[in-house]
Protein backbone atom coordinates (compact mmCIF):
# COMPACT_ATOMS: atom_id res chain seq x y z
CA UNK A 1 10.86 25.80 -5.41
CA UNK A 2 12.24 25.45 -1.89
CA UNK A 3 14.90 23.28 -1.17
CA UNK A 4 16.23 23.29 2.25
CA UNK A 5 20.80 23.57 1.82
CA UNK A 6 20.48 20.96 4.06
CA UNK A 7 19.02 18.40 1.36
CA UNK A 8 20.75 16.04 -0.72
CA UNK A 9 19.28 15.77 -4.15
CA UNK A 10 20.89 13.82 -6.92
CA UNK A 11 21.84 15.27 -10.06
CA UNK A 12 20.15 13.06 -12.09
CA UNK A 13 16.70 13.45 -10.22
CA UNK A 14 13.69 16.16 -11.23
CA UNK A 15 12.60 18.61 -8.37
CA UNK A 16 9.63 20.79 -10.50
CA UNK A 17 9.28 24.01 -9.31
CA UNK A 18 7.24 25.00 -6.25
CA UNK A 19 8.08 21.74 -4.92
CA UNK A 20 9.20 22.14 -1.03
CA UNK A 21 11.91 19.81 0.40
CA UNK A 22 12.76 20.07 3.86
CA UNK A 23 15.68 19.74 6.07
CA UNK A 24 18.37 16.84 5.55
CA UNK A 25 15.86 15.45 2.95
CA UNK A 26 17.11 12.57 0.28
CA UNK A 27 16.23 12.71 -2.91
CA UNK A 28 17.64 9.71 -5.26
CA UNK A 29 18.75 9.18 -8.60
CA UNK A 30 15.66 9.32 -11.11
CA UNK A 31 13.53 10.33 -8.75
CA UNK A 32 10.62 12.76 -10.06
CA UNK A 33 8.75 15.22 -7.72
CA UNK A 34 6.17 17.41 -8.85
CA UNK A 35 5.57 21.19 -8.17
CA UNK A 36 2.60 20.80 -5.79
CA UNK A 37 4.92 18.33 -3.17
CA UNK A 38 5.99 18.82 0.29
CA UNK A 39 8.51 16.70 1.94
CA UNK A 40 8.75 17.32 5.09
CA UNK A 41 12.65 17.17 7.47
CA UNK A 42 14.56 14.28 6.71
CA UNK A 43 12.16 12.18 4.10
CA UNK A 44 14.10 9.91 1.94
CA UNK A 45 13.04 9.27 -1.48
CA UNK A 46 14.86 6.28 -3.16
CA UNK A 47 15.90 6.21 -6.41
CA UNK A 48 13.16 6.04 -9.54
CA UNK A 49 9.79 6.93 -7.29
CA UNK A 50 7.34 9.59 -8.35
CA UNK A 51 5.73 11.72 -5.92
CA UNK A 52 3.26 14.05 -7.45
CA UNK A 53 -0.03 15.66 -6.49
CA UNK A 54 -0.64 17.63 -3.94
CA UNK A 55 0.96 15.50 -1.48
CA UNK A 56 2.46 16.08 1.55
CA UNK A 57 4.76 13.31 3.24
CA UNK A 58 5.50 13.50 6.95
CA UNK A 59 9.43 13.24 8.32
CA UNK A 60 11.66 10.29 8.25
CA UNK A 61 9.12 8.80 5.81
CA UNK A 62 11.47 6.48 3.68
CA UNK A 63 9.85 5.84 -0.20
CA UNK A 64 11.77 3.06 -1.80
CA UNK A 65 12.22 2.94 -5.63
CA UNK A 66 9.40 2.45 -7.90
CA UNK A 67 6.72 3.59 -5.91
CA UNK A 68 4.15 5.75 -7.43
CA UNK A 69 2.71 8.37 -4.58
CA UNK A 70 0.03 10.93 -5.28
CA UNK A 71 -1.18 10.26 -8.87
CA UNK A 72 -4.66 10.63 -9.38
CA UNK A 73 -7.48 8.33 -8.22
CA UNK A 74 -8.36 5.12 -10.01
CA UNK A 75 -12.31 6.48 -10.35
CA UNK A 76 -14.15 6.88 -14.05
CA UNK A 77 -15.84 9.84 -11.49
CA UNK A 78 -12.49 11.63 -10.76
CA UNK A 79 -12.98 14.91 -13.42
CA UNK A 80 -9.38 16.58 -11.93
CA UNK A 81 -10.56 18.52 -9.50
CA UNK A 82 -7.68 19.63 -6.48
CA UNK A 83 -7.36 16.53 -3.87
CA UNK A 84 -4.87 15.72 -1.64
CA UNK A 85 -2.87 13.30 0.05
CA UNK A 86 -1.46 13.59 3.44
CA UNK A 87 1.34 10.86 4.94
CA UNK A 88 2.30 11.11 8.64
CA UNK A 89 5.59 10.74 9.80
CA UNK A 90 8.31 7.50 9.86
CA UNK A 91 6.21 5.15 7.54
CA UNK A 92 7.95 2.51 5.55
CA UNK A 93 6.44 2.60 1.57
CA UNK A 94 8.31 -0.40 0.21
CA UNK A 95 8.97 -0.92 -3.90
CA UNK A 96 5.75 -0.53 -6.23
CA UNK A 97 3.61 0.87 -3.72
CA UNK A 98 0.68 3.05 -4.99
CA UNK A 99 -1.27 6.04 -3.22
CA UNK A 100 -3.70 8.13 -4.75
CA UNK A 101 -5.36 11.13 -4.03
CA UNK A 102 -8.44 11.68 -2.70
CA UNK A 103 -11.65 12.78 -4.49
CA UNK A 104 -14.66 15.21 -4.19
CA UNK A 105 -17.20 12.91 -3.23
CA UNK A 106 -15.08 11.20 -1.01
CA UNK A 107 -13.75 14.81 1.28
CA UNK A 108 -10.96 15.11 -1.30
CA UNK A 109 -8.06 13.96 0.95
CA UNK A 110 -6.47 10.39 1.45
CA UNK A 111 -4.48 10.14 4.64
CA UNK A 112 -2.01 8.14 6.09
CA UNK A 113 -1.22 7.87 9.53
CA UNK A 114 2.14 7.52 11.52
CA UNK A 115 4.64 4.51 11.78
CA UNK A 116 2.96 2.50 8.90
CA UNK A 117 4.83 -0.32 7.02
CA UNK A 118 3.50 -1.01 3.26
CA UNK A 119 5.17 -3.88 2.21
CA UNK A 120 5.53 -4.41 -1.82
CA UNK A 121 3.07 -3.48 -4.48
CA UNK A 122 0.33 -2.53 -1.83
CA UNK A 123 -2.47 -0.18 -2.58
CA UNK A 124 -3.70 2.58 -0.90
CA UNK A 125 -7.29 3.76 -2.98
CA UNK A 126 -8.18 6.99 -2.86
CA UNK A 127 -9.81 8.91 -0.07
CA UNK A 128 -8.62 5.88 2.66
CA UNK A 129 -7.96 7.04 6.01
CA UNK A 130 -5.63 4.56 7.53
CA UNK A 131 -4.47 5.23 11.40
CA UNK A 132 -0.80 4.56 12.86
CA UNK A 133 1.21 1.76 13.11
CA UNK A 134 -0.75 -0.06 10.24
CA UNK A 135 1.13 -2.98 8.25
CA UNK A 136 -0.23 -4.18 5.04
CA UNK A 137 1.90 -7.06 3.75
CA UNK A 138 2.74 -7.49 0.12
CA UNK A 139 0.49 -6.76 -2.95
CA UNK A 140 -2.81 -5.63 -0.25
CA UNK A 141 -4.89 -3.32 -1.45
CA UNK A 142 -7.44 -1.04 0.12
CA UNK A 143 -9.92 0.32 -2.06
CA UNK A 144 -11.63 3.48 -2.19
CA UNK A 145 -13.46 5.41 0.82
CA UNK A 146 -12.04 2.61 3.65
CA UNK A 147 -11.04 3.27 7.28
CA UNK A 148 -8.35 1.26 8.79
CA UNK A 149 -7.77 2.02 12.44
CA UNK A 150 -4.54 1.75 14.59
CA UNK A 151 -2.56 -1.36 14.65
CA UNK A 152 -4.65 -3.38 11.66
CA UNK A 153 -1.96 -6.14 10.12
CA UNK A 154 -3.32 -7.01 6.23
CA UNK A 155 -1.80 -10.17 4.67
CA UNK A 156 -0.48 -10.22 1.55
CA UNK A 157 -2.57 -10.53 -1.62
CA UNK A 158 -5.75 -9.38 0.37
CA UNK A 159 -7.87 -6.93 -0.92
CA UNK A 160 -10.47 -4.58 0.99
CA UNK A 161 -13.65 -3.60 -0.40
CA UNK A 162 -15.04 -0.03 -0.90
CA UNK A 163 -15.79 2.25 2.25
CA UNK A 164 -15.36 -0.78 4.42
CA UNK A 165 -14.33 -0.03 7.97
CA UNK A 166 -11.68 -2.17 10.12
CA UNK A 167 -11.36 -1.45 13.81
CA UNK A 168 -8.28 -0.70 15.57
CA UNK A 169 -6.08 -4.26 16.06
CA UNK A 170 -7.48 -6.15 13.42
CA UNK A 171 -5.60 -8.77 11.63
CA UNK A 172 -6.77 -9.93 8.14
CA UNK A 173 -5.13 -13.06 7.07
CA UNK A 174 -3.35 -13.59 3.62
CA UNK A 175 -4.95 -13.67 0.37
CA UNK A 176 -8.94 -12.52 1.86
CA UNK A 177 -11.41 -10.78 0.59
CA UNK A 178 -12.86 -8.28 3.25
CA UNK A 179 -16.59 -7.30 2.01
CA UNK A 180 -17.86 -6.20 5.49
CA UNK A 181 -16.64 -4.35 8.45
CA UNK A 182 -14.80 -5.86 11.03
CA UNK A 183 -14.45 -5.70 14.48
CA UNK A 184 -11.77 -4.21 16.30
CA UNK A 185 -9.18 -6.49 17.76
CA UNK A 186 -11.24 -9.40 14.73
CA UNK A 187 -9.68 -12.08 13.46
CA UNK A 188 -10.39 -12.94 9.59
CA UNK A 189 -9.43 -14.87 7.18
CA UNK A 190 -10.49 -16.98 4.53
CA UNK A 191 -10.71 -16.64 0.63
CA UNK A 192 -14.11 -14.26 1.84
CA UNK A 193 -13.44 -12.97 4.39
CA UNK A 194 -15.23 -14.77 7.46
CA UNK A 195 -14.84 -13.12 11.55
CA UNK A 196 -13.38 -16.48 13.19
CA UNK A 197 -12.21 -14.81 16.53
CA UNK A 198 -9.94 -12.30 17.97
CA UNK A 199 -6.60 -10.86 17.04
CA UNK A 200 -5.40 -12.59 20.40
CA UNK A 201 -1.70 -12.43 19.75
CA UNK A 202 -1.86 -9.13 18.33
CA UNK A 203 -3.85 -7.87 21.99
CA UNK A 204 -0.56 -9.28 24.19
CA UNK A 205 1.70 -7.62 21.45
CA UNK A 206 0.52 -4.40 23.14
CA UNK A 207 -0.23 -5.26 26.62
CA UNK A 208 -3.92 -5.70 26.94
CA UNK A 209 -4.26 -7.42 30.57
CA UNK A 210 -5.78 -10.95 31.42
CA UNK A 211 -8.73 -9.27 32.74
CA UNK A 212 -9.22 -7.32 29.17
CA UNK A 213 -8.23 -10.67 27.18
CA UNK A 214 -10.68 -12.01 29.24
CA UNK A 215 -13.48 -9.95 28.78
CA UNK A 216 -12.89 -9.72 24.74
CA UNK A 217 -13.63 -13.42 24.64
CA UNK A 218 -16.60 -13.50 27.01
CA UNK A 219 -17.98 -10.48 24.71
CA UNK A 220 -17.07 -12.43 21.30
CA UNK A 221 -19.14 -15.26 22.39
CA UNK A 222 -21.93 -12.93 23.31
CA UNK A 223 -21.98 -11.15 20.26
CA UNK A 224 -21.50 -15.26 18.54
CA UNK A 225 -24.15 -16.87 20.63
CA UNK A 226 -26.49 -14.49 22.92
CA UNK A 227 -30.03 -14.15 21.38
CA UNK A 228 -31.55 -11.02 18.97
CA UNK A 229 -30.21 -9.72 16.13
CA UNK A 230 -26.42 -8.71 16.23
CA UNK A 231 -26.70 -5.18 17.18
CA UNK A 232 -29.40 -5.91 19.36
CA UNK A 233 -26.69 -8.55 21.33
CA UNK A 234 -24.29 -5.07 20.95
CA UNK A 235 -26.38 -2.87 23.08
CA UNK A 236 -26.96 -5.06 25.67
CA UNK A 237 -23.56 -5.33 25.77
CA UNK A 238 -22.77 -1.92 26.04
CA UNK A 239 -25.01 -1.84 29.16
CA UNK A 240 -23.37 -4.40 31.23
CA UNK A 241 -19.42 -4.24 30.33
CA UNK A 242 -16.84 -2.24 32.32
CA UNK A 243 -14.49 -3.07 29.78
CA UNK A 244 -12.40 -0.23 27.51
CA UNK A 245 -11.85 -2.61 24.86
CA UNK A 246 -15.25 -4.32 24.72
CA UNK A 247 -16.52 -0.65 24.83
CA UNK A 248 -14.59 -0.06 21.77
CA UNK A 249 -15.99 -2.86 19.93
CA UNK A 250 -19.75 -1.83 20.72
CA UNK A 251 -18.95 1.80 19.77
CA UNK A 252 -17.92 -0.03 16.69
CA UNK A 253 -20.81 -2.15 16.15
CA UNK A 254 -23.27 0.59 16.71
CA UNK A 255 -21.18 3.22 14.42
CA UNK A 256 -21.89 4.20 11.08
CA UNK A 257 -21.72 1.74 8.44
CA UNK A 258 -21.74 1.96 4.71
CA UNK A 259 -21.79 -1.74 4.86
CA UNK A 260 -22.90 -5.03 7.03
CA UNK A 261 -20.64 -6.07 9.55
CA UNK A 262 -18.82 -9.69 9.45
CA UNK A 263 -20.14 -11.11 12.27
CA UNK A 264 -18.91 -13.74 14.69
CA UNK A 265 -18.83 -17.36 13.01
């Protein structure tokens, strides 16, 4: 066990050994962390979460009470073989949250970005690679093998399906049902999840100019309206844009998919 002198662990908490707890951590009352657990400087753990695993949590992560953080995946496959999950620094894991760890036929490691907020009861599936500054709102889930890029915002009670991919400054509306990939900067919503238009507000949030704005929209109708099949619309618009973010998007499009895409509506 390492404990940094500079922690504060309650008395009534459970630190197993060969657990490692860095400097001017918190640990709270009825807390449990297991032997294979690194907190890294200044992590606060609230009173009555479990961190276990092999799981590593970043600094100034705060875990409030109740959460459950590096149990073992929800997968009949999962035979307890060594997986991992990684959280980046400053995130926000709110009461009841669940993450699990990753497993073998997924790479074996979840991972958690930077600057994340998960809001009550949300789910993090195993092997899930979510970027920085994600928010999922209350009771989301993300099921197993999906990749959430920077800036996504999931509303509350939505749930996204298996290896699904969502591109950087997506928004997913409340209670939706996201079967497909979507788009970066996409705009869905709906009890199945339907693409109906661009995470506009979410774009000025973080400065995109007119000009990008601009292009985004002229691209979205392209991708809506022009003629051929959808990817066929997303080459031809990788051959005429100047545009970073419409790049992005066709990048996107033209990626690797373990599933369709949700396409403009």
């Amino acid at each position: 066990m390492g404990i940094d002198p500079t922690a504060q662990v309650h008395a009534s908490a459970i630190i197993e050994e060969g657990a490692q707890i860095g400097a001017g951590a918190i640990v709270g009352p009825f807390s449990v962390i297991g032997p294979n657990v690194t907190l890294g400087d200044r992590v606060e753990i609230k009173s009555h979460a479990v961190v276990t695993g092999d799981t590593e949590i970043g600094e100034e992560t705060i875990v409030f009470p109740f959460a459950n953080i590096g149990d073992i995946p929800q997968d009949l496959k999962f035979k307890g073989e060594k997986t991992r999950l990684v959280i980046g620094k400053r995130n926000r894991i709110r009461e009841g949250v669940t993450m699990n760890t990753g497993t073998e036929g997924g790479g074996g490691v979840t991972c958690v970005g930077d600057d994340c907020l998960f809001m009550t009861g949300s789910h993090v599936g195993h092997d899930v690679q979510v970027g920085d500054r994600v928010v999922m709102a209350n009771q989301a889930a993300l099921a197993g093998h999906c990749v959430i890029g920077d800036d996504v915002v999931i509303g509350g009670l939505s749930g996204i399906h298996q290896f699904v991919r969502v591109g950087r400054g997506a928004i997913i509306g409340g209670v939706t049902m996201v079967t497909n990939d979507v788009i970066p900067y996409g705009l869905v919503h709906g009890p199945r999840g339907m693409l109906d238009g661009l995470n506009l507000v979410g774009l000025k949030r973080r400065g995109a100019s007119r000009a990008e704005i601009t292009a985004l929209r002229a691209a979205y109708q392209m991708l809506a309206q022009g003629d051929g099949a959808f990817q066929e619309r997303a080459r031809r618009l990788s051959e005429e844009t100047d545009s970073e973010h419409v790049r992005e998007v066709v990048s996107f499009i033209l990626g690797d998919s373990d599933r369709s895409y949700l396409t403009p509506s």
